[in-house]
N, C-alpha and C. Protein backbone atom coordinates (compact mmCIF):
# COMPACT_ATOMS: atom_id res chain seq x y z
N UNK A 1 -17.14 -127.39 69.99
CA UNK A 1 -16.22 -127.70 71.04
C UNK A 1 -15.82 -126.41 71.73
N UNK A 2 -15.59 -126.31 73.07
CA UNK A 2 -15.05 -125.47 73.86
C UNK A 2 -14.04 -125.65 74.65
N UNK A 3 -13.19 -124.82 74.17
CA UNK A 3 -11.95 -125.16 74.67
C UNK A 3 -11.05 -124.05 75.43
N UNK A 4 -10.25 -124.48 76.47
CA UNK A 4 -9.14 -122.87 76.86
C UNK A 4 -8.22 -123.25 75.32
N UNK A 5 -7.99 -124.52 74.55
CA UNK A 5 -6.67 -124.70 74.03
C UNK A 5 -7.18 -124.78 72.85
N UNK A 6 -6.73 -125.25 71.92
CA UNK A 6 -6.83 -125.99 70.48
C UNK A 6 -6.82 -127.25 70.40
N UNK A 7 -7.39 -127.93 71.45
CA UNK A 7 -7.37 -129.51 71.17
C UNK A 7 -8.72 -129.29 70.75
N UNK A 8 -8.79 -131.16 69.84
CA UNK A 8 -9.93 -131.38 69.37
C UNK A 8 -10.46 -132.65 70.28
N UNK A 9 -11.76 -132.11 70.33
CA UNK A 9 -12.52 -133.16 70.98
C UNK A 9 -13.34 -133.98 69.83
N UNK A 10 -13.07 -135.29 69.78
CA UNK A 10 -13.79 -136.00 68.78
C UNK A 10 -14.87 -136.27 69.45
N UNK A 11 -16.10 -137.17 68.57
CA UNK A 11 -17.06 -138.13 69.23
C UNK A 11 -16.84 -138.65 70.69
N UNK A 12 -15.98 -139.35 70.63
CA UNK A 12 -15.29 -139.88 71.60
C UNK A 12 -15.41 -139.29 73.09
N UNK A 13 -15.42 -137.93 73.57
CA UNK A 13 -14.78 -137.45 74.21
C UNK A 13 -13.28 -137.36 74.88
N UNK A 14 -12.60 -137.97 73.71
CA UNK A 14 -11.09 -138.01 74.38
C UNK A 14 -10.52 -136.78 73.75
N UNK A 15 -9.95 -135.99 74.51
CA UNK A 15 -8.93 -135.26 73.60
C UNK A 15 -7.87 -135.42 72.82
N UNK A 16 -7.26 -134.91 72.03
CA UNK A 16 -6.52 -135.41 70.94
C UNK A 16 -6.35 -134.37 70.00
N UNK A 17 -5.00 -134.58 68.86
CA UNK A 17 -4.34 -133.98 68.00
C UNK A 17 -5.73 -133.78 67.26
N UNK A 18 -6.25 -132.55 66.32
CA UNK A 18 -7.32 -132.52 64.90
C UNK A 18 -6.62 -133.50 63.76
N UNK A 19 -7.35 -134.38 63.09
CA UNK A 19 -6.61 -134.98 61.76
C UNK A 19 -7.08 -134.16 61.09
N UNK A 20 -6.02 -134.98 60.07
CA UNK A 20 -5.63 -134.46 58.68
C UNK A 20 -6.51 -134.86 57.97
N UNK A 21 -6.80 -134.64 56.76
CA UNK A 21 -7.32 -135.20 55.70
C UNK A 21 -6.19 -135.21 54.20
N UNK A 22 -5.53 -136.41 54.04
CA UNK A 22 -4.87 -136.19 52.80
C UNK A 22 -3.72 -135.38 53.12
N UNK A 23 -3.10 -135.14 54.02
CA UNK A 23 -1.60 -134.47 53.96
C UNK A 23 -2.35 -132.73 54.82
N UNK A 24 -3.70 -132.34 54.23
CA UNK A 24 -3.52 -131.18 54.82
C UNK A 24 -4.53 -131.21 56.05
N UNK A 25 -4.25 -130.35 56.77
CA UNK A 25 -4.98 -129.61 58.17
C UNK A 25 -6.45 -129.09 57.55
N UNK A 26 -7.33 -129.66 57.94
CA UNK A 26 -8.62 -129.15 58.20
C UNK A 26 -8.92 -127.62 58.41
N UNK A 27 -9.55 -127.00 57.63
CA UNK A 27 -10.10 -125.61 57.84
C UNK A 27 -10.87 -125.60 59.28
N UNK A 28 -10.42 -124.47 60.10
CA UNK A 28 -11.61 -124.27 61.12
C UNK A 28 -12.04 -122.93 61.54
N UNK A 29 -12.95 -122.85 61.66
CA UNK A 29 -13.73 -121.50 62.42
C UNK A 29 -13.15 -121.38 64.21
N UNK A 30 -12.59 -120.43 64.30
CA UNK A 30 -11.70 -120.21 65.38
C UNK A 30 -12.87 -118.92 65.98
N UNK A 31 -13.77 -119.34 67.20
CA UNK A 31 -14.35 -118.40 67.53
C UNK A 31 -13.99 -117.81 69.14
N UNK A 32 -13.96 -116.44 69.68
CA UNK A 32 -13.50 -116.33 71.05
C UNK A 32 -14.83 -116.18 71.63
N UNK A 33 -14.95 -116.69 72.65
CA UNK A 33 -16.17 -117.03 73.46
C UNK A 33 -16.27 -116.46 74.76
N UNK A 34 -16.93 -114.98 75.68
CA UNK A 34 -17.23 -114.63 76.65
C UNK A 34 -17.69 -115.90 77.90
N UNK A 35 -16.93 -116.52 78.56
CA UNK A 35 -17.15 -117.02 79.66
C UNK A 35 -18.44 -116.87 80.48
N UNK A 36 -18.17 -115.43 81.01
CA UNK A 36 -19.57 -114.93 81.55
C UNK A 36 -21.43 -115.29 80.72
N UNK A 37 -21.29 -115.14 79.42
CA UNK A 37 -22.67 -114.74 78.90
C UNK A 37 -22.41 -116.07 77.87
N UNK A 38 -21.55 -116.77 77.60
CA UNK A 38 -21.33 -117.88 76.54
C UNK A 38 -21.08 -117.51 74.93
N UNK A 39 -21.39 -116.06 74.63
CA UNK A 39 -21.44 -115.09 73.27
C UNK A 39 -20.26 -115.00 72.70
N UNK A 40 -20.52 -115.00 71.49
CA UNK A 40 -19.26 -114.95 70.42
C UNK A 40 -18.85 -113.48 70.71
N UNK A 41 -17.53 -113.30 70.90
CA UNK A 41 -16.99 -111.84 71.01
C UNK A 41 -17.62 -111.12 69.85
N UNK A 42 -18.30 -110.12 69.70
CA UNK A 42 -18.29 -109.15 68.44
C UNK A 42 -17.47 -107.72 68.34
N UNK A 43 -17.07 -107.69 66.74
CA UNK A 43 -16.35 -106.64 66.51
C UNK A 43 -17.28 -105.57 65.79
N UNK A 44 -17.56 -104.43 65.79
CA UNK A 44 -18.71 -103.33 65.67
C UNK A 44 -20.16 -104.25 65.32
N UNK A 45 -20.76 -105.13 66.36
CA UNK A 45 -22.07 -106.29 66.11
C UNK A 45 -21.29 -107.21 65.05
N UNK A 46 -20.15 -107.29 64.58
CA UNK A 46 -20.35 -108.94 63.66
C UNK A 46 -19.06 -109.68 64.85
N UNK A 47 -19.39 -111.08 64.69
CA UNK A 47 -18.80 -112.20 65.31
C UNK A 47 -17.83 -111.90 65.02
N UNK A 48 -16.37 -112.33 65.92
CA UNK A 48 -15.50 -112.64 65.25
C UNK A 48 -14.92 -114.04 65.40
N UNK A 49 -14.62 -113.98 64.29
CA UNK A 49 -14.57 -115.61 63.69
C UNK A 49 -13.09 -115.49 62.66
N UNK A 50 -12.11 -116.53 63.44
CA UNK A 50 -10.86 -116.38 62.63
C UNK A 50 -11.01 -117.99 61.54
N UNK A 51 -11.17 -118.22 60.28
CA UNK A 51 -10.95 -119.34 59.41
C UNK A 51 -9.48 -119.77 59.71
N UNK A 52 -9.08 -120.86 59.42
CA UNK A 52 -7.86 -121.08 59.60
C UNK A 52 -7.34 -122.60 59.72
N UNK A 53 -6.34 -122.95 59.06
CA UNK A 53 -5.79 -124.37 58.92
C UNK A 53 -4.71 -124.52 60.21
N UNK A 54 -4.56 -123.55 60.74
CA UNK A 54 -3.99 -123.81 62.23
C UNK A 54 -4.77 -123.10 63.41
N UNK A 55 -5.19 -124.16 63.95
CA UNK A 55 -6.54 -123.51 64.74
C UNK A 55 -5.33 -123.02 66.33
N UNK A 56 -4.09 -123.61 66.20
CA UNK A 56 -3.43 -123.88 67.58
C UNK A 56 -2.82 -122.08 67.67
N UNK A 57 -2.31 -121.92 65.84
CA UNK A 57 -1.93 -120.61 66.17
C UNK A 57 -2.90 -119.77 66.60
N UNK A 58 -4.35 -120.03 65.50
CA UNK A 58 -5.19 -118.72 65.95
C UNK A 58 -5.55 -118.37 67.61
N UNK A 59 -5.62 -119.76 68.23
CA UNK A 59 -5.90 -119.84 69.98
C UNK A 59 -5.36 -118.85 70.54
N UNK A 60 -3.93 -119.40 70.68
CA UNK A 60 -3.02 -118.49 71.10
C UNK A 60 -3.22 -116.72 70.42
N UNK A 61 -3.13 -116.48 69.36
CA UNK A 61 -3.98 -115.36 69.02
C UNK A 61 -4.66 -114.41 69.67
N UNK A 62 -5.69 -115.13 70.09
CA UNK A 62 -7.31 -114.86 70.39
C UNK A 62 -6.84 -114.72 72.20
N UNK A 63 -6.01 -115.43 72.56
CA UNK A 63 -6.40 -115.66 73.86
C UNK A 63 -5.06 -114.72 74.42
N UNK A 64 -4.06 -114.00 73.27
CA UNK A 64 -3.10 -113.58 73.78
C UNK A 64 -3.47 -111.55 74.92
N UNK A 65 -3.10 -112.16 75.83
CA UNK A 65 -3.47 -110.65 76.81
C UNK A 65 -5.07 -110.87 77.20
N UNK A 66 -5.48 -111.63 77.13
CA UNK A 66 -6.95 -111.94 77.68
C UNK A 66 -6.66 -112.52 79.02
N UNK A 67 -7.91 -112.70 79.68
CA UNK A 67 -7.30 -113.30 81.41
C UNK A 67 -8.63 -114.61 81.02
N UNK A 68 -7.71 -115.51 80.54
CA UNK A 68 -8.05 -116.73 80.76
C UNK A 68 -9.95 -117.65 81.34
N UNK A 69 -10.08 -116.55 82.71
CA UNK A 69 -11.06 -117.10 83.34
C UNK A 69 -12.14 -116.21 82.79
N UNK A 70 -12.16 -115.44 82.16
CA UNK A 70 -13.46 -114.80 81.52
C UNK A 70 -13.45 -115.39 79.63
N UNK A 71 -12.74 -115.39 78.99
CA UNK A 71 -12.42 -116.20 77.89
C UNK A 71 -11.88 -117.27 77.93
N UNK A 72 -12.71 -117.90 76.42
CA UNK A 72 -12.41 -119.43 75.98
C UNK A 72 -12.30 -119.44 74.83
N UNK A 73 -12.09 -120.35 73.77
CA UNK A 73 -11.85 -120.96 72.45
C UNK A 73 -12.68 -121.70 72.00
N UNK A 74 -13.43 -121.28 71.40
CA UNK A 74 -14.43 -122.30 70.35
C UNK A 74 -13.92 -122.94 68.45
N UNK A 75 -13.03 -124.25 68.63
CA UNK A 75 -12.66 -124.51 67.49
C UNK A 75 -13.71 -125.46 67.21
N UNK A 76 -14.21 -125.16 65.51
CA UNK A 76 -14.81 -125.72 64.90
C UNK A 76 -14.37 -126.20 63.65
N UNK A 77 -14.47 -127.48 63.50
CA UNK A 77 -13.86 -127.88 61.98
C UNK A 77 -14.94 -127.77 61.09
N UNK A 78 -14.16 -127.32 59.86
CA UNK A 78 -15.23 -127.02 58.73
C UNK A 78 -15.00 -128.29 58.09
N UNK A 79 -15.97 -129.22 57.16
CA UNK A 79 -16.25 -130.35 56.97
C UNK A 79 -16.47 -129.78 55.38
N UNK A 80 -15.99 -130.31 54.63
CA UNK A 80 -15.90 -130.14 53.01
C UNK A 80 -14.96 -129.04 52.55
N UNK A 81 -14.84 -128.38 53.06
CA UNK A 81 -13.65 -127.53 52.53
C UNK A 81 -12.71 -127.30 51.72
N UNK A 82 -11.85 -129.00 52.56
CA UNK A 82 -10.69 -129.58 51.90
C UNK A 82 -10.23 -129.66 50.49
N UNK A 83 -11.28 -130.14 50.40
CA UNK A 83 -11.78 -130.27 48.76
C UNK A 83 -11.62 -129.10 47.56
N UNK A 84 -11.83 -127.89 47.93
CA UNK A 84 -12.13 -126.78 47.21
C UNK A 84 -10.80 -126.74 45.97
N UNK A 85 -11.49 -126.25 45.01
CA UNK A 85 -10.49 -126.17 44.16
C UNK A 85 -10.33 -127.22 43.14
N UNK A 86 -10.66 -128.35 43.59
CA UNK A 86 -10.42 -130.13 43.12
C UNK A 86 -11.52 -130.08 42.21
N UNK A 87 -11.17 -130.06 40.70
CA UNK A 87 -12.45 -130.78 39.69
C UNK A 87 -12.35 -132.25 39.68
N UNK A 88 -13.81 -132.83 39.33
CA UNK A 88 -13.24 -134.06 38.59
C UNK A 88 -13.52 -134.26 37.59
């Protein structure tokens, strides 16, 4: 998904709140995205890529003192995650 914000785009294409799973917020890969060239920002050649159960704070983050029309927000939900930690 590409976003200026932290909304999630489902299947659907509607925008909308990210769910929950079970009480908690979904892990996501919070990536900042060059407008111009479509490229993951890199920090000395590696991506940067913020993890994070609040993708709304990291946005704001990422996008704070940037000018908007050359940067964007790429939130990605991580899918199994949730789980970690949980034996059965």
């Amino acid at each position: 998904m590409i976003a200026s914000n932290a909304a999630y785009l489902p299947a659907t294409g509607r925008v909308g709140v990210m769910p929950q799973m079970a009480g908690l917020s979904r892990i996501c890969a919070v990536r900042l995205i060059d407008r111009r060239t479509g490229a993951t920002h890199r920090v000395n050649g590696t991506p940067l890529v913020l993890f994070t159960r609040n993708p709304e704070e990291a946005t704001a983050e990422l996008l704070q003192g940037r000018n908007a029309a050359v940067w964007e927000v790429r939130v990605d939900p991580i899918e199994g995650l949730a789980d970690t930690g949980r034996r059965k």
